[in-house]
PDB file of N, CA and C in Angstrom:
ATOM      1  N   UNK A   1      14.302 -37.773   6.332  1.00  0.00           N
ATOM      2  CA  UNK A   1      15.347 -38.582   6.896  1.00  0.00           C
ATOM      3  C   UNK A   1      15.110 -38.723   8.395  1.00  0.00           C
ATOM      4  N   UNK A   2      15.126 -39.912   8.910  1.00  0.00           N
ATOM      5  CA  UNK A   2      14.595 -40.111  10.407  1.00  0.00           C
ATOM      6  C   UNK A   2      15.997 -39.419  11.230  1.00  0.00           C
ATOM      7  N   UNK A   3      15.810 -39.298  12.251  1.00  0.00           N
ATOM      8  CA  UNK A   3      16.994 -38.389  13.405  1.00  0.00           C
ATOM      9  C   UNK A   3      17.976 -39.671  13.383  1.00  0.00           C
ATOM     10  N   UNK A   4      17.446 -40.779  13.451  1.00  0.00           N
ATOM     11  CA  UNK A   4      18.580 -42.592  13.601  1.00  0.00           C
ATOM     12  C   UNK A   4      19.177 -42.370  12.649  1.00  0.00           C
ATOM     13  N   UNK A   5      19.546 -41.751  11.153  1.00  0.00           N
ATOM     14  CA  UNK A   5      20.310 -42.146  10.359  1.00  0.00           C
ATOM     15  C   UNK A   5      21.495 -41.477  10.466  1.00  0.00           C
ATOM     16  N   UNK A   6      22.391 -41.946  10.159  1.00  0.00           N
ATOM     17  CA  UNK A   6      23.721 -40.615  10.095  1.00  0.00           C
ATOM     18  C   UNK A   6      23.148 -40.149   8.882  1.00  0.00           C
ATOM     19  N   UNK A   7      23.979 -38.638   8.872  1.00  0.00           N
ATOM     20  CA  UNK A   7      23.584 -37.890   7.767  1.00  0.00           C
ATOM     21  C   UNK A   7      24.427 -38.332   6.388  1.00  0.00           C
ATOM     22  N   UNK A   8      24.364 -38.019   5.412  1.00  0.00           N
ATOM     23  CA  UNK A   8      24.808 -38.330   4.008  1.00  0.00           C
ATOM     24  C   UNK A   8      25.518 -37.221   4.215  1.00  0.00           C
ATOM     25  N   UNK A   9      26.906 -37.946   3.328  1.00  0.00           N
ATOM     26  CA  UNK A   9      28.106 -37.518   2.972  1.00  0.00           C
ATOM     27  C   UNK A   9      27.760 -36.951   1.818  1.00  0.00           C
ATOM     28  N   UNK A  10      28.927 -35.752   1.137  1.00  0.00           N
ATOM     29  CA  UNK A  10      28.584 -35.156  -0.011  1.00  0.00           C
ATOM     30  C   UNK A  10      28.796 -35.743  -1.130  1.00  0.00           C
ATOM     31  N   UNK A  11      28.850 -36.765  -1.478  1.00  0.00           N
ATOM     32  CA  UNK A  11      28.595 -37.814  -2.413  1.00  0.00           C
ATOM     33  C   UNK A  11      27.195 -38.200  -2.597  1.00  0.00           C
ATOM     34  N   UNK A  12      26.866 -38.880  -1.547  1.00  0.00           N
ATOM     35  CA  UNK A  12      25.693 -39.176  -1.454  1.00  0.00           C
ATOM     36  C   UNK A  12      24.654 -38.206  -1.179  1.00  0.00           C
ATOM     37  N   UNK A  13      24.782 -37.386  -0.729  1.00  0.00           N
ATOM     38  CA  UNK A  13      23.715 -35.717  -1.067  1.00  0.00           C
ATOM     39  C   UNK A  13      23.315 -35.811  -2.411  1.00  0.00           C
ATOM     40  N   UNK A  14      24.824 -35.670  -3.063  1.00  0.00           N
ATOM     41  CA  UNK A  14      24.596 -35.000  -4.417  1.00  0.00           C
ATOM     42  C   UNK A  14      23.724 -35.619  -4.913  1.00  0.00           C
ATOM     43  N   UNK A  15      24.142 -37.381  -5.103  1.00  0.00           N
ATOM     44  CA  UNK A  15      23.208 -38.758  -5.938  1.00  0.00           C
ATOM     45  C   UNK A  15      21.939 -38.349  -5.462  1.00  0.00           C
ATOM     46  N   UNK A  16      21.505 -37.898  -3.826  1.00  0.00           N
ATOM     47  CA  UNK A  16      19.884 -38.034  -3.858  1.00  0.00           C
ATOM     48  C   UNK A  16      19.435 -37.335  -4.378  1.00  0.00           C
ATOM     49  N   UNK A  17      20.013 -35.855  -4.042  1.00  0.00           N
ATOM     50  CA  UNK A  17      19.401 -34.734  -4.908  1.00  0.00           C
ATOM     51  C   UNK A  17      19.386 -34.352  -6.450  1.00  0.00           C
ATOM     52  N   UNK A  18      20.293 -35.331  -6.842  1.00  0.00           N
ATOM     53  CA  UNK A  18      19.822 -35.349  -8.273  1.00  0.00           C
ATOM     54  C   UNK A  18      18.516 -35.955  -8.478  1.00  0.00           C
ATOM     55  N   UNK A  19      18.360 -37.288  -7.951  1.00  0.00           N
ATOM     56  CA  UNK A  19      17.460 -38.088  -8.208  1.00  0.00           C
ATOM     57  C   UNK A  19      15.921 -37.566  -7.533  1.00  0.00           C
ATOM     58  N   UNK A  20      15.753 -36.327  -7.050  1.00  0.00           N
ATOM     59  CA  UNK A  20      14.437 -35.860  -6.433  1.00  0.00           C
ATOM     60  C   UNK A  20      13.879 -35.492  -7.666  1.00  0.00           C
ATOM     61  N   UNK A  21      12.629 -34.649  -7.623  1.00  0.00           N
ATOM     62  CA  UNK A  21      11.954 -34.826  -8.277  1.00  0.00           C
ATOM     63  C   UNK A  21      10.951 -33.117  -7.831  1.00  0.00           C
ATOM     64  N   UNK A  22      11.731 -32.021  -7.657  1.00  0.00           N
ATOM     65  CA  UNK A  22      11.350 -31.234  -6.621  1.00  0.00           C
ATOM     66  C   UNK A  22       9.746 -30.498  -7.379  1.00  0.00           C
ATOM     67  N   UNK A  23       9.276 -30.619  -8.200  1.00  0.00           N
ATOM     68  CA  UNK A  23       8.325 -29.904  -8.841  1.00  0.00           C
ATOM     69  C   UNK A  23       7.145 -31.204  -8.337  1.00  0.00           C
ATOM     70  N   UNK A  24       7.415 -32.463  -8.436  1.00  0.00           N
ATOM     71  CA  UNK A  24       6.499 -33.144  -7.621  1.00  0.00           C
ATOM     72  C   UNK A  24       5.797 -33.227  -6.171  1.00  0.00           C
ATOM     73  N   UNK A  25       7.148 -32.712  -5.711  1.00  0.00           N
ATOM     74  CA  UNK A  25       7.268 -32.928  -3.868  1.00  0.00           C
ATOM     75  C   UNK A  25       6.446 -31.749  -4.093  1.00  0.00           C
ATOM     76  N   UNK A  26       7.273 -30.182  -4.665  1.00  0.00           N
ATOM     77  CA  UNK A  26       6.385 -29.193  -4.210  1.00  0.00           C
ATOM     78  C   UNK A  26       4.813 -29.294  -4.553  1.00  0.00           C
ATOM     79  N   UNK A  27       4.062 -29.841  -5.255  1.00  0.00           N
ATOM     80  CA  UNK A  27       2.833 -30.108  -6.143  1.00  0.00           C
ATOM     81  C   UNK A  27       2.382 -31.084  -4.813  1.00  0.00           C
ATOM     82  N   UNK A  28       2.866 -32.208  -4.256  1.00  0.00           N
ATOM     83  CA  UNK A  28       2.030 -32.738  -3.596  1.00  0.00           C
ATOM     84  C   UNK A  28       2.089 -32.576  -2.482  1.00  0.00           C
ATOM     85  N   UNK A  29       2.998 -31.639  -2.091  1.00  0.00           N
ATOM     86  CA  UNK A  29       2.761 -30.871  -0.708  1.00  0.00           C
ATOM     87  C   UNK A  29       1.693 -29.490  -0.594  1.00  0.00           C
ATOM     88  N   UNK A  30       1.799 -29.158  -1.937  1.00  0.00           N
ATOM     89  CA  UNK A  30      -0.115 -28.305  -2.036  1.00  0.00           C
ATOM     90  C   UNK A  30      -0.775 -29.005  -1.576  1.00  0.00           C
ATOM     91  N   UNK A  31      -1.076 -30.154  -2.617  1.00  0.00           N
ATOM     92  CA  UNK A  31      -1.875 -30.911  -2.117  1.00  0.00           C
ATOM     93  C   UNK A  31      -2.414 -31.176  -0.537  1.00  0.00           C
ATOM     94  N   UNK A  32      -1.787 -31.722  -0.060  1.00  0.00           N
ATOM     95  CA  UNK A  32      -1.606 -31.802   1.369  1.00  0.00           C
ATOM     96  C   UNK A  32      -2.198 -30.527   2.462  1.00  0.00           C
ATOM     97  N   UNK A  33      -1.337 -29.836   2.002  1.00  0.00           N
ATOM     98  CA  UNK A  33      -1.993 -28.193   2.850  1.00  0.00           C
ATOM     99  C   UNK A  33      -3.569 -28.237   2.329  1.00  0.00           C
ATOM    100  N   UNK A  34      -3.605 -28.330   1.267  1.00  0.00           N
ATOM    101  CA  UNK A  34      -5.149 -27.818   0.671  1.00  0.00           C
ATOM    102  C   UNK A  34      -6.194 -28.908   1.549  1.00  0.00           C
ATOM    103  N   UNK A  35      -5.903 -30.148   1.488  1.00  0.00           N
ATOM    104  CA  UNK A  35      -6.768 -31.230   2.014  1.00  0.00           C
ATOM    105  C   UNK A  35      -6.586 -31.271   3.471  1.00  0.00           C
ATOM    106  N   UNK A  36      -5.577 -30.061   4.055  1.00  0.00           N
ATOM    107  CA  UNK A  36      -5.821 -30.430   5.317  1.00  0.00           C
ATOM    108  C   UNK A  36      -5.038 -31.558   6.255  1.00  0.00           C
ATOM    109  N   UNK A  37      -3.516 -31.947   5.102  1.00  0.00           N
ATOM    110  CA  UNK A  37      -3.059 -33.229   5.881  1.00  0.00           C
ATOM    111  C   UNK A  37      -1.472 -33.068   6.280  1.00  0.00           C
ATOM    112  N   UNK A  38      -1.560 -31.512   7.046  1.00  0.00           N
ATOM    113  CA  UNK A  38      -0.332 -30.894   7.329  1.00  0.00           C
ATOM    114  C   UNK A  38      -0.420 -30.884   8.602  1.00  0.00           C
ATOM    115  N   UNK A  39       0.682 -31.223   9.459  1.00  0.00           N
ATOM    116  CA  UNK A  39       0.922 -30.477  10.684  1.00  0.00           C
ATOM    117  C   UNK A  39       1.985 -29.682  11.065  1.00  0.00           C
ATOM    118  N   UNK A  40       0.767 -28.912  11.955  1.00  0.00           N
ATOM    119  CA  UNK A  40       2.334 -27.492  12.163  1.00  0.00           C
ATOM    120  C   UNK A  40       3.483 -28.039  13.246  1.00  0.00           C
ATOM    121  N   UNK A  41       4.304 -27.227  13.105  1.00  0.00           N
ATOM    122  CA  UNK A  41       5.710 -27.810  13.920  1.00  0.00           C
ATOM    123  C   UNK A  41       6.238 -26.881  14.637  1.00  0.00           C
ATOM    124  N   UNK A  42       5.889 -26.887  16.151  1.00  0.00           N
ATOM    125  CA  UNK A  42       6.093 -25.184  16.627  1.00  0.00           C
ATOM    126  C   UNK A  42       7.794 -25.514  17.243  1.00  0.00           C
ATOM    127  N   UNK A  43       8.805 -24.734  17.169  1.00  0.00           N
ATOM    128  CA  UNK A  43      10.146 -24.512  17.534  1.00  0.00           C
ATOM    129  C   UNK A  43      10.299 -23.388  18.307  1.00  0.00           C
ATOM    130  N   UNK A  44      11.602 -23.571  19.515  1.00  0.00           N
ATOM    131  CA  UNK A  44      11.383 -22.793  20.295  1.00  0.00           C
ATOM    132  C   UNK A  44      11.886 -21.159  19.869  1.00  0.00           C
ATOM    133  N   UNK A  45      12.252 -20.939  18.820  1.00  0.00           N
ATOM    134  CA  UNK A  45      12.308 -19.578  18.425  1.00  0.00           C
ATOM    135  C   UNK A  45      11.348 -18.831  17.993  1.00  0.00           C
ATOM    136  N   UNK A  46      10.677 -19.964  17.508  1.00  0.00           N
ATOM    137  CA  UNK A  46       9.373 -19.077  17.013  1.00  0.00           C
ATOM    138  C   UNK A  46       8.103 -19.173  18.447  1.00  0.00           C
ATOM    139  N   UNK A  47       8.333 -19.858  18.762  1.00  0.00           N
ATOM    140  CA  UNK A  47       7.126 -19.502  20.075  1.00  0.00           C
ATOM    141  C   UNK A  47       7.169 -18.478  20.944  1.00  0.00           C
ATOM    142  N   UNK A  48       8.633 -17.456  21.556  1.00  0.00           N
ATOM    143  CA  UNK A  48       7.808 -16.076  21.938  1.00  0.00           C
ATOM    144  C   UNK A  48       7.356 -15.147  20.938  1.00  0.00           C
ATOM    145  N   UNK A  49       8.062 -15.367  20.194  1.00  0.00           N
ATOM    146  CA  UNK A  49       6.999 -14.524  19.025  1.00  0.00           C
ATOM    147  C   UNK A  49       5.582 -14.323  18.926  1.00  0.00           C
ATOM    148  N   UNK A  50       5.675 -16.040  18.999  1.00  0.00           N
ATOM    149  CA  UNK A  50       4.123 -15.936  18.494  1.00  0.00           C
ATOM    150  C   UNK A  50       3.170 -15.991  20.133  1.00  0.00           C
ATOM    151  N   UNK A  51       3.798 -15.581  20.878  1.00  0.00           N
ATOM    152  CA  UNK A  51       3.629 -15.415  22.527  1.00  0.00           C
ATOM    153  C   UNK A  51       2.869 -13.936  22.634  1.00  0.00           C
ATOM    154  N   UNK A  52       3.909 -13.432  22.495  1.00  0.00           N
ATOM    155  CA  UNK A  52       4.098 -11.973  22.708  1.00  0.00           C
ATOM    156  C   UNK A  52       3.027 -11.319  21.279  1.00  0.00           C
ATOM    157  N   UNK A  53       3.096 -12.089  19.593  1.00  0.00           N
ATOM    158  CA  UNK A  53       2.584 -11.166  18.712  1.00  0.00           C
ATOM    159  C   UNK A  53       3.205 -10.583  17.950  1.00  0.00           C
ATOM    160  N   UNK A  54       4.733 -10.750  17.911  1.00  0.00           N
ATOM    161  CA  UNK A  54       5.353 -10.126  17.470  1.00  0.00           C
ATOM    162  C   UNK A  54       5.557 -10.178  15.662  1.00  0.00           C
ATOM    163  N   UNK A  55       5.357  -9.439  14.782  1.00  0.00           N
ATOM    164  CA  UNK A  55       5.782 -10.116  13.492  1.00  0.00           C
ATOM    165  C   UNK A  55       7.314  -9.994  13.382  1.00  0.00           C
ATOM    166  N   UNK A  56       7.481 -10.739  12.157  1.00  0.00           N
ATOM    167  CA  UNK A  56       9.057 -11.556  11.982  1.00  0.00           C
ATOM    168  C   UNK A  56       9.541  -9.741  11.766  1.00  0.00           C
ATOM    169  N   UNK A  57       8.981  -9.192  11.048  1.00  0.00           N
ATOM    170  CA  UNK A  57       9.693  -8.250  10.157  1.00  0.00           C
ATOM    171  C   UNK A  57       9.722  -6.842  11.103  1.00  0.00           C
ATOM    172  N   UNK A  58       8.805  -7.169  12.526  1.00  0.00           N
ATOM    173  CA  UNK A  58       9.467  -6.195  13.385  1.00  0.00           C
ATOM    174  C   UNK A  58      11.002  -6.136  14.416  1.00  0.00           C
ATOM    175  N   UNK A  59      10.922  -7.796  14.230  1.00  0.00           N
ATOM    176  CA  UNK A  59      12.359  -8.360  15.530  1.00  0.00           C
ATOM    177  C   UNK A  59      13.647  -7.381  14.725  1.00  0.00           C
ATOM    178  N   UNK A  60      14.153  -7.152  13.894  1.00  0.00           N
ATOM    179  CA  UNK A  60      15.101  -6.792  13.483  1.00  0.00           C
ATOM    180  C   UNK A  60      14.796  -5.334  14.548  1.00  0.00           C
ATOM    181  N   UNK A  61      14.064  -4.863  14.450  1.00  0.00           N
ATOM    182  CA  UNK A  61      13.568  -2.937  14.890  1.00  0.00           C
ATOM    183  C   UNK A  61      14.161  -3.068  16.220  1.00  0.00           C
ATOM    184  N   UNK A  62      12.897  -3.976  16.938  1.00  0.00           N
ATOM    185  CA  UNK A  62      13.458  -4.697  18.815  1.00  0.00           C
ATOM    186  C   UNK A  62      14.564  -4.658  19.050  1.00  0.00           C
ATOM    187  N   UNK A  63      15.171  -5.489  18.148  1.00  0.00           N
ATOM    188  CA  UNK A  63      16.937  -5.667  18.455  1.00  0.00           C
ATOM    189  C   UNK A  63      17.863  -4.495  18.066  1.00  0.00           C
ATOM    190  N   UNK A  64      17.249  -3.579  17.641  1.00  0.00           N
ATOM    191  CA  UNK A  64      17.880  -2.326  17.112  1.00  0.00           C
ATOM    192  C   UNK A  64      18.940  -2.938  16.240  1.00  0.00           C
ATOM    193  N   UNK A  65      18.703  -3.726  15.058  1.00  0.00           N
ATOM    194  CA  UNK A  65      19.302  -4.554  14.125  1.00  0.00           C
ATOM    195  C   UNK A  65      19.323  -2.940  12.793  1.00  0.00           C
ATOM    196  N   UNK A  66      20.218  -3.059  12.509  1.00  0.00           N
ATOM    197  CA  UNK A  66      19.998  -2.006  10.363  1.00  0.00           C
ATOM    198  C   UNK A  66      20.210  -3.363   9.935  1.00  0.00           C
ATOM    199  N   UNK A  67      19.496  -3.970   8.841  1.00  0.00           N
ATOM    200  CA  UNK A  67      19.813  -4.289   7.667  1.00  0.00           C
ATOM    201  C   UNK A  67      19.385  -3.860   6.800  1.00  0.00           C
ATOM    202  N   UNK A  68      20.704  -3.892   5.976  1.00  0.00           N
ATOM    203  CA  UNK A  68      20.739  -3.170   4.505  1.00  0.00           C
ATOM    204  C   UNK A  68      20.292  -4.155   3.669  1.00  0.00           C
ATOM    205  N   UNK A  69      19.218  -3.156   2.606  1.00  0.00           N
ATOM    206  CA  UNK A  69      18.366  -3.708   1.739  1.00  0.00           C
ATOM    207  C   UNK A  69      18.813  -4.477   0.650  1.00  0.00           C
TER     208      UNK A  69
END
């Protein structure tokens, strides 16, 4: 969905997402990765991470976060 559209109301959610087709999308988005016709999309949360090195599954420790399993 381009950023110009307003977003769909929950009516119209529902109608698209019935009408997907998600075992296709996921199948030809292999595709895609495998051939090489992906691009990455860096966001600013994930860039000190990947600054610094950090893996995802240590930030909880950093932040002196508990989550329960």
């Amino acid at each position: 969905m381009s950023s110009m559209k307003k977003p769909l109301n929950d009516a119209e959610l529902s109608a698209h997402e019935a009408q997907r087709d998600l075992a296709a999308e996921l199948l030809q988005s292999v595709k895609e990765m495998k051939a090489g016709q992906v691009q990455v999309v860096s966001s600013p949360v994930v860039e000190p991470r990947q600054k610094t090195g950090t893996l995802t599954a240590r930030i909880p420790q950093i932040h002196q976060l508990k989550l329960d399993p």
